[in-house]
Protein backbone atom coordinates (compact mmCIF):
# COMPACT_ATOMS: atom_id res chain seq x y z
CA UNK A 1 0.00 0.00 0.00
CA UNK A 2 2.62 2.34 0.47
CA UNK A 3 4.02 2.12 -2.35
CA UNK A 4 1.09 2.83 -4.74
CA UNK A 5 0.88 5.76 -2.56
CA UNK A 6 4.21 6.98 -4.56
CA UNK A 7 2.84 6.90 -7.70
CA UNK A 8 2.26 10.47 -8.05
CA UNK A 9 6.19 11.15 -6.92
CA UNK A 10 7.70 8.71 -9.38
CA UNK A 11 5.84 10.31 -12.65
CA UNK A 12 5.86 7.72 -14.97
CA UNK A 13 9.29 6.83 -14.07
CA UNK A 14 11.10 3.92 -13.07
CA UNK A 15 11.98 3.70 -9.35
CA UNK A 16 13.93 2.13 -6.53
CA UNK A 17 12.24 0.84 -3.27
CA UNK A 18 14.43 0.64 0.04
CA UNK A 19 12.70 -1.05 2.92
CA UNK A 20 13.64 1.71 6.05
CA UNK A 21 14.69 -1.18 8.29
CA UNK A 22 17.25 -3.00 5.67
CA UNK A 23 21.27 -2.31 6.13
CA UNK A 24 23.61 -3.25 3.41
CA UNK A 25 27.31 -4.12 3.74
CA UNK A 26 28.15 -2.57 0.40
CA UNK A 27 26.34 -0.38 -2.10
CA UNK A 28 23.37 -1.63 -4.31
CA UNK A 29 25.19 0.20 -7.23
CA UNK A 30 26.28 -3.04 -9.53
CA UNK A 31 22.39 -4.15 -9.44
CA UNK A 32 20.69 -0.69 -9.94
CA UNK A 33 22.89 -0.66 -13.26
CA UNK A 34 21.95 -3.93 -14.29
CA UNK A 35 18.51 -2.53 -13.86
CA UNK A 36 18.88 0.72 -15.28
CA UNK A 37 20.49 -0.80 -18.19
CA UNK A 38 17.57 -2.98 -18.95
CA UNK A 39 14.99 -0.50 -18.54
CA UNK A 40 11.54 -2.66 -17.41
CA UNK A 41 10.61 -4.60 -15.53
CA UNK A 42 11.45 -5.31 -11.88
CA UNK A 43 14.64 -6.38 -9.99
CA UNK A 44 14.54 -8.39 -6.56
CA UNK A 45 18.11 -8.47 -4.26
CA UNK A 46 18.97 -11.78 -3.14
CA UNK A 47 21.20 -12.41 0.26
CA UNK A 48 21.63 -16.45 1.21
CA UNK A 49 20.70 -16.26 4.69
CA UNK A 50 20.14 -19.33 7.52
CA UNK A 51 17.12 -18.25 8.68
CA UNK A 52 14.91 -17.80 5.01
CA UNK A 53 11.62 -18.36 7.05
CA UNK A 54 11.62 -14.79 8.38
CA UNK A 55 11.28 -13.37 4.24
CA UNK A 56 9.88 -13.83 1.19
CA UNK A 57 12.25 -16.93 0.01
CA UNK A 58 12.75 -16.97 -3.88
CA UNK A 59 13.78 -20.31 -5.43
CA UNK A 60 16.41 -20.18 -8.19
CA UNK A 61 17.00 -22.07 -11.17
CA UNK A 62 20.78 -20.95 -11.99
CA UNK A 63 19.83 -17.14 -11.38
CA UNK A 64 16.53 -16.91 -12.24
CA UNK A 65 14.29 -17.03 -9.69
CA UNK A 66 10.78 -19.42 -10.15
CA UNK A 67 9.50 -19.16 -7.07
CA UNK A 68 8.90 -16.46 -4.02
CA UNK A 69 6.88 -17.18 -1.50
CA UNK A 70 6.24 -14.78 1.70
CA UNK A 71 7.61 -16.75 4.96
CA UNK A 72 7.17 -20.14 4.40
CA UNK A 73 7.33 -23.07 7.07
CA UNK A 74 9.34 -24.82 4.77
CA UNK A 75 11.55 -22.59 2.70
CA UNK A 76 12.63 -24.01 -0.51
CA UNK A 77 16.33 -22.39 -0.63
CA UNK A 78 18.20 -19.94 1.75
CA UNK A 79 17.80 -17.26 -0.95
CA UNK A 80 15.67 -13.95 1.05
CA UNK A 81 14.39 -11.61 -0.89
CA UNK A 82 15.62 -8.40 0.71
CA UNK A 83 13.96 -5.13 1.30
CA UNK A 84 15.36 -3.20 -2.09
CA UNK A 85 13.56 -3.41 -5.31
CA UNK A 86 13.43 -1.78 -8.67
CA UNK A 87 10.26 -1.81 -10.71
CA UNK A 88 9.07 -0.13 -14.06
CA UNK A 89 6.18 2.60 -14.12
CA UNK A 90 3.94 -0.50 -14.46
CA UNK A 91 3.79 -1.43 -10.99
CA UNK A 92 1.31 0.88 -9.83
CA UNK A 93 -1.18 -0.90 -12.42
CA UNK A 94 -0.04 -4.02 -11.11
CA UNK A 95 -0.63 -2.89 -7.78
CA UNK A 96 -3.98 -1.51 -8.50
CA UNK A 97 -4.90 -5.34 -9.22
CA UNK A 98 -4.18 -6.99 -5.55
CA UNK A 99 -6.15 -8.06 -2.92
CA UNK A 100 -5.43 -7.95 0.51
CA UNK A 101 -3.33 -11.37 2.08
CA UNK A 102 -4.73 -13.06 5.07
CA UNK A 103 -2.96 -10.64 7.30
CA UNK A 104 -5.14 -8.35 5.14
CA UNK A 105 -2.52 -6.26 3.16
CA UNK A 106 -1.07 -5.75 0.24
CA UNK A 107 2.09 -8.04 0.01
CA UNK A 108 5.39 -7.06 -1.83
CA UNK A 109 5.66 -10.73 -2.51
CA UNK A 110 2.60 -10.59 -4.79
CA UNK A 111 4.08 -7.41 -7.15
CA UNK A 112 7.36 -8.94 -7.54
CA UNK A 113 5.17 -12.84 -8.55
CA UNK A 114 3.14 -10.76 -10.80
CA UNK A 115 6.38 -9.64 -12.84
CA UNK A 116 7.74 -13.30 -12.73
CA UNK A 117 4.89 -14.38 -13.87
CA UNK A 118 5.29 -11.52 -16.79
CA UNK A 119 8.85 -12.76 -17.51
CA UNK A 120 10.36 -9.52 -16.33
CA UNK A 121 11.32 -10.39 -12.97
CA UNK A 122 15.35 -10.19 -12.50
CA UNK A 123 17.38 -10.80 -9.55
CA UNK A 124 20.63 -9.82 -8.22
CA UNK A 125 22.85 -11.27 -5.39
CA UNK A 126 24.15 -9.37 -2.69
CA UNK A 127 27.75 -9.33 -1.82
CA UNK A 128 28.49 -8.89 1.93
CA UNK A 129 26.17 -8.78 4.59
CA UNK A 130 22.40 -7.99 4.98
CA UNK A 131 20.12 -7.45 7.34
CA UNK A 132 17.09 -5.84 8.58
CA UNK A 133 16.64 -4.63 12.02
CA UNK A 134 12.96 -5.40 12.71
CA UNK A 135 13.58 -7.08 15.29
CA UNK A 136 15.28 -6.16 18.46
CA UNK A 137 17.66 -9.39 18.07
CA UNK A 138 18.43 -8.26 13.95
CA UNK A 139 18.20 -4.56 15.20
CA UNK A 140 21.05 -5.95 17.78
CA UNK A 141 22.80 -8.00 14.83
CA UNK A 142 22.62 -4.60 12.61
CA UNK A 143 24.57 -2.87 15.01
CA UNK A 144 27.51 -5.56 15.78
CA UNK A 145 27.61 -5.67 11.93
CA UNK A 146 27.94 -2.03 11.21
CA UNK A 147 30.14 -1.86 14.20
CA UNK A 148 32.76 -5.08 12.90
CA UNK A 149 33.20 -3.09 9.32
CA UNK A 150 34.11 0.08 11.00
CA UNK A 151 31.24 1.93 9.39
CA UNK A 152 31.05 3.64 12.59
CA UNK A 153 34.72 5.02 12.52
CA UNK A 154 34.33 9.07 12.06
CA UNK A 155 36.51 9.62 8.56
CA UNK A 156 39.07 12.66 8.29
């Protein structure tokens, strides 16, 4: 839902979607060109994580993914689907076309399935770490993480 409250901001144009809560080791850059460079469509980042029940899990066939599906009990790979996306001007159709889930809101999950099932979903794999912090134990994690690469060192 909050997204196809943007519509109006991104005028027509492509954009790219950063979940508030999501830290990344190193920049997004390499995948935002991919995307750029291809021009529609959507791209999803990837991060192999042990824990894939906590996100929307995509399965991969070499690097195309076949599959996401929104916390399952019984995740098919270790491959999360992380809070940054890229999409075309055509999501906020695409978004105009979902229903609610069962927790009765508009899923993520289901924009970037209606693009696979479109053909025009792309992925990208993260290098480094990822994590959110939406919890207080991955808030706790984001910190030691930030605080091991020296992000936190003041520069000159």
């Amino acid at each position: 839902e909050a997204l196809g409250l943007c519509e109006h901001w991104a005028d027509g144009e492509a954009i790219c979607v950063i979940l508030g809560d999501n830290i990344f080791e190193y920049q997004l850059r390499p995948g935002l060109q991919r995307f750029a460079a291809k021009g529609q469509g959507a791209m999803v980042f990837l991060k192999e994580v042990h824990d894939p029940e906590r996100f929307g899990v995509a399965t991969l066939e070499g690097d195309n993914v076949v599959e996401i599906v929104e916390k399952p009990n019984d995740p098919k790979s270790n491959w999360a689907v992380t809070g940054a996306y890229c999409y075309d001007a055509s999501v906020f159709e695409i978004i105009k076309t979902l229903e609610p889930s069962a927790r009765g809101e508009l899923e993520i999950t289901d924009v970037n399935n209606a693009y696979l099932r479109s053909g025009q979903l792309a992925a990208h794999k993260l290098a480094g770490w990822w994590t959110d912090a939406g919890t207080f134990e991955s808030l706790l994690r984001a910190g030691n993480l930030v605080a091991k690469s020296g992000a936190n060192k003041p520069t000159e």
